[in-house]
Protein backbone atom coordinates (compact mmCIF):
# COMPACT_ATOMS: atom_id res chain seq x y z
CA UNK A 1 0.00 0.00 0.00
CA UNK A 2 1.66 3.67 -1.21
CA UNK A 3 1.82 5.89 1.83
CA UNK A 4 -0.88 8.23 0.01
CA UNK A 5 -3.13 5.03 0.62
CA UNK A 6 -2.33 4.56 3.93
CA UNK A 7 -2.75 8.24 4.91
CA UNK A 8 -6.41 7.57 3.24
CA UNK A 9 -7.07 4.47 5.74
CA UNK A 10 -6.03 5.84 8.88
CA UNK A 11 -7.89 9.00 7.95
CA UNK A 12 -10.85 6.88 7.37
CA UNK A 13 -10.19 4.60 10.52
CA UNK A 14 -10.29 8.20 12.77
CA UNK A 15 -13.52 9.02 10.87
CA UNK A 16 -15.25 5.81 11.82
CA UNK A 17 -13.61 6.03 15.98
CA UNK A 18 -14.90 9.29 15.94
CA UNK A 19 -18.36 7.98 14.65
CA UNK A 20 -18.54 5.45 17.80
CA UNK A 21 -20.01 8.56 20.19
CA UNK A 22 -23.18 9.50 18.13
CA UNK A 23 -23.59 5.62 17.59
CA UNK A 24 -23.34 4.67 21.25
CA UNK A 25 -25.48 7.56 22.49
CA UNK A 26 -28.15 6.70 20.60
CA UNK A 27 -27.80 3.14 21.66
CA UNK A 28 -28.45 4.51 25.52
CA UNK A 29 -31.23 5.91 24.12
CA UNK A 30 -32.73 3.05 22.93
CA UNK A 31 -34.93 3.98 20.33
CA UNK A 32 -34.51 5.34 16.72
CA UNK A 33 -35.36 8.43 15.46
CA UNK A 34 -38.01 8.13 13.03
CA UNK A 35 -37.24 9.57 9.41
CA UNK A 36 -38.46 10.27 6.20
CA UNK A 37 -36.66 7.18 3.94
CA UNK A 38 -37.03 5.27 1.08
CA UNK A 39 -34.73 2.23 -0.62
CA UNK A 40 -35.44 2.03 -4.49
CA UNK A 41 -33.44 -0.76 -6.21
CA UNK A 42 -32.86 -0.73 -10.09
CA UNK A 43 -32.40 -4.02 -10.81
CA UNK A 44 -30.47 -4.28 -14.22
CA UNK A 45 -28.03 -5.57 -16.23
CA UNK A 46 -24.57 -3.84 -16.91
CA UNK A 47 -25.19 -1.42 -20.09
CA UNK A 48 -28.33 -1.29 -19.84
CA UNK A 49 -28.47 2.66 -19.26
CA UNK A 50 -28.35 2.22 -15.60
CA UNK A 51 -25.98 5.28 -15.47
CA UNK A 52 -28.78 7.34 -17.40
CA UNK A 53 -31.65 6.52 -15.32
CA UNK A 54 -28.88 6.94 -12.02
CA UNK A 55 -28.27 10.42 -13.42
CA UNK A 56 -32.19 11.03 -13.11
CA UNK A 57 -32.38 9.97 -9.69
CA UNK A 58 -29.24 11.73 -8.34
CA UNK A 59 -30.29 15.29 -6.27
CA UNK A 60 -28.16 15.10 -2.59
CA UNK A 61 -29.63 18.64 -2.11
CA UNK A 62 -33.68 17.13 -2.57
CA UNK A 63 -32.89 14.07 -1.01
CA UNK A 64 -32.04 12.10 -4.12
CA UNK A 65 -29.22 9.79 -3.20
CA UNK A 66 -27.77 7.58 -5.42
CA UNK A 67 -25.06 5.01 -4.97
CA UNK A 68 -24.58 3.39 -8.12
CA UNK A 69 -23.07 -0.31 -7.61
CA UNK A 70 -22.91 0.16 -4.14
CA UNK A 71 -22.98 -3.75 -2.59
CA UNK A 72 -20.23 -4.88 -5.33
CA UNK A 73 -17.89 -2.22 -4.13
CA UNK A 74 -18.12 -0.21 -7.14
CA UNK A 75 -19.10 3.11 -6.00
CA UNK A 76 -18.74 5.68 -2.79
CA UNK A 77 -21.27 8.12 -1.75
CA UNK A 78 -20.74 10.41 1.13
CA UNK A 79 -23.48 8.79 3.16
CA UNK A 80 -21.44 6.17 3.18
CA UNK A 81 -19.86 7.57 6.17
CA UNK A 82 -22.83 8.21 7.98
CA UNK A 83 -23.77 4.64 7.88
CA UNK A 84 -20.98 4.27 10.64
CA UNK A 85 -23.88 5.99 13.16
CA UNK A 86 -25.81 3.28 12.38
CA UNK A 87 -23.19 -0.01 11.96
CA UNK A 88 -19.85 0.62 13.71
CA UNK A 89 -16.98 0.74 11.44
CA UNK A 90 -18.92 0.43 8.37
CA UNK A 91 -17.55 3.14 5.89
CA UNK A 92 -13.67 1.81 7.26
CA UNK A 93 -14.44 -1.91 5.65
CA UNK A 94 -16.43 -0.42 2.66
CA UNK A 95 -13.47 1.40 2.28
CA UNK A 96 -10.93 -1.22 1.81
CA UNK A 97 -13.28 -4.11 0.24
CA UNK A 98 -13.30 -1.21 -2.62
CA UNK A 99 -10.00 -0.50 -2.90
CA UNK A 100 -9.25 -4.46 -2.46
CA UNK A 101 -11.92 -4.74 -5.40
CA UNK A 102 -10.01 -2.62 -7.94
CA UNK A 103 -6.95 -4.37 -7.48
CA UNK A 104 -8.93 -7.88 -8.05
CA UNK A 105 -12.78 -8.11 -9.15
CA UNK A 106 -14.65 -10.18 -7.31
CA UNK A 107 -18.67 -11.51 -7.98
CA UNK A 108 -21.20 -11.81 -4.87
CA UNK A 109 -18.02 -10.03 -2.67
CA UNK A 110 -20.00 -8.12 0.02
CA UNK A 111 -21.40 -11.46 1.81
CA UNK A 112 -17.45 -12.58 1.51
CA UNK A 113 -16.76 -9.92 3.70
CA UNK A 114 -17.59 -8.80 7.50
CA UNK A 115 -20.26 -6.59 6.56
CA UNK A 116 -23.70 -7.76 6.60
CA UNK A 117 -26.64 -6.90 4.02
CA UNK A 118 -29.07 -6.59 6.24
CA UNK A 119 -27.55 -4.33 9.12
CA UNK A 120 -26.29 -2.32 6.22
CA UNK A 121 -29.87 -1.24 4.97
CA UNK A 122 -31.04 -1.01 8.47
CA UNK A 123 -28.94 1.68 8.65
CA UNK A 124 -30.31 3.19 5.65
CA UNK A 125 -33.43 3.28 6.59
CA UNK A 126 -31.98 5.43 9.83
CA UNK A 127 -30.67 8.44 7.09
CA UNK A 128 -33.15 10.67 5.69
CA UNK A 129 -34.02 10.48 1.96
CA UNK A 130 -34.04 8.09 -1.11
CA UNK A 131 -31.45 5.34 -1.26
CA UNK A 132 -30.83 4.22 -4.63
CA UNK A 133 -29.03 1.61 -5.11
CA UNK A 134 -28.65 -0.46 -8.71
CA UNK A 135 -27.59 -4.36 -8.58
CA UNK A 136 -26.79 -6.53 -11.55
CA UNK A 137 -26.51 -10.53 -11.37
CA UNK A 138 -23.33 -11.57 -9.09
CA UNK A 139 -23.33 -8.47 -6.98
CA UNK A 140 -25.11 -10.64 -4.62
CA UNK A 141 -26.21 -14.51 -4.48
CA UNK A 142 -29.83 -14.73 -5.11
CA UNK A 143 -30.62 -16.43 -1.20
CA UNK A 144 -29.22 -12.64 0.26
CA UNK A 145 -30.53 -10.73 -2.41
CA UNK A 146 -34.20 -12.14 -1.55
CA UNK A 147 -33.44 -11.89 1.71
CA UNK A 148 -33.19 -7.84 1.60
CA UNK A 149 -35.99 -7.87 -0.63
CA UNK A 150 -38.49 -10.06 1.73
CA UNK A 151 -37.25 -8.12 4.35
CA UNK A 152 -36.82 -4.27 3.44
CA UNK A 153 -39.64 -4.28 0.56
CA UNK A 154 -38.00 -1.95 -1.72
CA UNK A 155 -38.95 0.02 -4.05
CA UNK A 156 -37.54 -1.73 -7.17
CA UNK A 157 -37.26 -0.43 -11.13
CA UNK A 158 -36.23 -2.93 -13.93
CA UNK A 159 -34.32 -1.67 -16.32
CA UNK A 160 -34.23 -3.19 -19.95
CA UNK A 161 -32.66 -2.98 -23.26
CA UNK A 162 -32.32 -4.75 -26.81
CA UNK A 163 -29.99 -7.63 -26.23
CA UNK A 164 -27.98 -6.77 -29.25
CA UNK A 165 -27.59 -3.17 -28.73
CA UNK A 166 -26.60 -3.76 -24.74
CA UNK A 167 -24.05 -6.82 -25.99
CA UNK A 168 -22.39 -4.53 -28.36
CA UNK A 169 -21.73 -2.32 -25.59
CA UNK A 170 -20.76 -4.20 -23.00
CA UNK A 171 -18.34 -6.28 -25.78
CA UNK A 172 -17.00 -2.63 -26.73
CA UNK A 173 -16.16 -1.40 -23.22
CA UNK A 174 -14.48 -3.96 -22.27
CA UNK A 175 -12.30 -3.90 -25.18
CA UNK A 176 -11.70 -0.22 -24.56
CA UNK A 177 -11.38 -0.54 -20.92
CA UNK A 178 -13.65 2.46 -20.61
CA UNK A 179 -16.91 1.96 -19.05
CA UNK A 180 -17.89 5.72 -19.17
CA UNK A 181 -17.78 8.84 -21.31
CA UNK A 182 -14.87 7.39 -23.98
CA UNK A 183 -16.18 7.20 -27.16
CA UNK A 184 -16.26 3.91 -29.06
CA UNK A 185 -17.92 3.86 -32.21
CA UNK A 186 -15.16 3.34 -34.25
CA UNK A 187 -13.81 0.12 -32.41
CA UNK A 188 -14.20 -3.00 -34.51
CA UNK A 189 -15.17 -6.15 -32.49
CA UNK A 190 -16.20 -9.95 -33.33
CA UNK A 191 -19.46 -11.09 -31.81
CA UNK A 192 -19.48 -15.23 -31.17
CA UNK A 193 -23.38 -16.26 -31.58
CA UNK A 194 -23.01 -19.12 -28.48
CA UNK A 195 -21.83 -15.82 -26.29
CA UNK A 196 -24.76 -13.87 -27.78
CA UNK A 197 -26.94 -16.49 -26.50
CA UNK A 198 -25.91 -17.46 -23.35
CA UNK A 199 -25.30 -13.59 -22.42
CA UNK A 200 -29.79 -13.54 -23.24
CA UNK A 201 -30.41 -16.42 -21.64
CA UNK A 202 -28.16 -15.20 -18.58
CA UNK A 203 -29.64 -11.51 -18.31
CA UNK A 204 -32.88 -13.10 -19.31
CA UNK A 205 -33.62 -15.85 -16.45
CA UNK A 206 -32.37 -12.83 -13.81
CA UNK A 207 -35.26 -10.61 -14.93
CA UNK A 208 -37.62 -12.80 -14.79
CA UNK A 209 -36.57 -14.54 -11.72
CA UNK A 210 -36.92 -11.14 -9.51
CA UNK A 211 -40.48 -9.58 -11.91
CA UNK A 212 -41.79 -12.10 -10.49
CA UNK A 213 -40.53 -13.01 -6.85
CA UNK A 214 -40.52 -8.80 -6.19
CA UNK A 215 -44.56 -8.55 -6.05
CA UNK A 216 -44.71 -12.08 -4.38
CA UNK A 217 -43.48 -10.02 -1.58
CA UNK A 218 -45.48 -6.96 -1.51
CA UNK A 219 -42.57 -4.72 -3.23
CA UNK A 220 -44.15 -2.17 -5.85
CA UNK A 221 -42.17 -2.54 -8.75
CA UNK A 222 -41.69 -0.29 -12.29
CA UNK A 223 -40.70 -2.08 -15.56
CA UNK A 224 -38.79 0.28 -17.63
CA UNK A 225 -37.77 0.26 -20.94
CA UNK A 226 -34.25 2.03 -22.66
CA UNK A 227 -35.90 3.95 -24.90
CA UNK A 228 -38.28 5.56 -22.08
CA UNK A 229 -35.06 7.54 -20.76
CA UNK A 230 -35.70 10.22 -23.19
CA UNK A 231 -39.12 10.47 -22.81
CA UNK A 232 -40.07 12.99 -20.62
CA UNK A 233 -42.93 11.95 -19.45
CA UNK A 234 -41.78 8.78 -18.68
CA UNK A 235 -38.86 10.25 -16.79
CA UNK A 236 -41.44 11.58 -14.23
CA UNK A 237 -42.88 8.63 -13.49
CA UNK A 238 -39.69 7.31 -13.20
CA UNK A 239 -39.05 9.87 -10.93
CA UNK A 240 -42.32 9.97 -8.90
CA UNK A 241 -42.28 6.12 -8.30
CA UNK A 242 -38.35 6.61 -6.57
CA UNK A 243 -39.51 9.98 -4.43
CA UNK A 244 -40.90 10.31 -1.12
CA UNK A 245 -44.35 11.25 -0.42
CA UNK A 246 -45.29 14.21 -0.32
CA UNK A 247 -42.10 15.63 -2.58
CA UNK A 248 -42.70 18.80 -4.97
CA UNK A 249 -39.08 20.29 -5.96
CA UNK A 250 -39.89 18.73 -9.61
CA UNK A 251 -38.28 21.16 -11.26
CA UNK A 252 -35.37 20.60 -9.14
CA UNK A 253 -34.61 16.84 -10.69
CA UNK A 254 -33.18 16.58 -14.63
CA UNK A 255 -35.53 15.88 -17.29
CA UNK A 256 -33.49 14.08 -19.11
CA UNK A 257 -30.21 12.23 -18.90
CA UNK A 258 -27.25 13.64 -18.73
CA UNK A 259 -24.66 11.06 -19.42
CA UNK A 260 -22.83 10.56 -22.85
CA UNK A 261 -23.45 8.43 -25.20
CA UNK A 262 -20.48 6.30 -26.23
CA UNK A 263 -21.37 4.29 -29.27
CA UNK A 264 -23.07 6.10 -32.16
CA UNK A 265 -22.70 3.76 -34.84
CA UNK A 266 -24.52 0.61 -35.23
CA UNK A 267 -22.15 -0.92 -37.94
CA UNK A 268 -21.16 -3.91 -35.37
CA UNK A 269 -25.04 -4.88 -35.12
CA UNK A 270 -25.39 -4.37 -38.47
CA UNK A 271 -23.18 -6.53 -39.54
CA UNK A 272 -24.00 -9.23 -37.12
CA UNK A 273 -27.94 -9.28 -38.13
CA UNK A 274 -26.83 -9.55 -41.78
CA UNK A 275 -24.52 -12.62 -40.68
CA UNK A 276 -27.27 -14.16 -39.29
CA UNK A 277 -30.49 -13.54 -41.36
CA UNK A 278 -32.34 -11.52 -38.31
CA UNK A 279 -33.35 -8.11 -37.42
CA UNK A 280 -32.22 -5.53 -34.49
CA UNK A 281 -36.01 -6.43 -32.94
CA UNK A 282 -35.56 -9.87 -32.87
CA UNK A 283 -33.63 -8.99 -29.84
CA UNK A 284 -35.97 -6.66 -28.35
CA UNK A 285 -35.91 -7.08 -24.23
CA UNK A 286 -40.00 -6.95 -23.55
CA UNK A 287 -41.22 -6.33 -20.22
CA UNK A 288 -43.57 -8.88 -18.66
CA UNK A 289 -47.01 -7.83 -18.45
């Protein structure tokens, strides 16, 4: 570990002692505070525009908080250290599981580790606002994941998109390396048709899995579509089902999303139907009625 890295640790590690007074007086106490929060999970699949509809639910100042890929260590938010009021030490582990993730990717890590699921939105639920929180397949095994679900009764938004289109991309950024922002429309890549089908089949059995076993559990759930990002009024329904009751700041939120798009070509696809014999909506992702 560089001494810069270090420096970061301890700094943390002071952070989290000094968090241990707040958190033991309102153990004395013996009773929570009772807040105004909300956890919204956008269940998803990586490239699916899950940085779009993030962007759309991201407002610290209105109570918006969004923490991306949060239980595969993939993400920090600054309420990360107020969890520590909540679960001792918490922001101090989440700290170094991340770092410990960048140096070595890991699937279904957080239940590897000594943090717990389950105390960890507890705490959540302790910190004013809307926690938003977006998990893909392997950020945690499907017995936790439905435990947290059973349990907390979020809020939860699927999030789909044309196989093709969402293959191409993830295929592209990992040959770039870039996940965000870079532009790739001119990189050439090969698409194997037993991938293509086992990366449906995959993303596929996940979604349905959880649209159904998410209302078998009384969570109220929104089935979203790609192409409903730029549609405004779709965006505030987006936006409505994630808020808290009672909220009004509309104006306040972005009406549209403000990421990048990396990939303006469709030359890869193109290609790839013609190879084939089939068409870009032979792919289509459809929601389940």
């Amino acid at each position: 570990m560089s001494s810069k890295g270090s420096a970061a640790s301890v700094k943390k590690l002071l952070l989290n002692i000094k968090a241990l007074q707040p958190y033991f007086a309102r153990r004395i106490k013996g009773k929570d505070q009772k807040v105004e929060s909300k956890i919204v999970f956008v269940l998803s699949f990586p490239r699916s525009g899950t940085h779009a509809i993030g962007s759309l639910l991201t407002n610290d100042d209105r109570g918006f908080k969004y923490y991306g890929e949060f239980f595969i260590f993939n993400a920090w938010h600054k309420n990360i250290e107020r969890i520590n009021y909540f679960y001792p030490f918490f922001s101090f582990r989440y700290h170094l599981n991340l770092k410990q993730q960048r140096k070595a990717w890991q699937y279904d890590k957080f239940e590897k580790t000594s943090l717990d699921a389950h105390k960890t939105l507890r705490a959540l639920t302790q910190i004013p606002g809307v926690h938003v929180i977006k998990i893909f397949p392997q950020h945690l095994s499907d017995p936790l994941l439905q435990s947290i679900i059973t349990e907390f009764k979020p809020h939860i938004i699927f999030l789909r998109r044309n196989h093709l289109d969402r293959f191409v991309s993830h295929k592209k950024a990992n040959a770039s390396g870039k996940w965000h922002t870079a532009p790739t429309s001119d990189l050439h890549i090969d698409l194997d048709p037993d991938e293509f089908n086992r990366f449906i089949k995959n993303f596929t059995d996940f979604y349905l899995r959880y649209v159904a076993f998410a209302p078998s559990v009384g969570c109220k759930v929104l089935d979203v579509d790609f192409d409903d990002l730029r549609n405004p009024i779709k965006v505030r329904e987006i936006q409505k089902f994630a808020a808290l009751d009672g909220f009004t700041d509309w104006d306040q939120l972005e009406s549209a999303p403000t990421t990048v798009k990396q990939d303006k070509s469709s030359k890869v696809q193109d290609d790839f139907l013609a190879l084939i014999g089939k068409q870009r909506s032979d792919f289509d992702f459809p929601g389940v009625k």
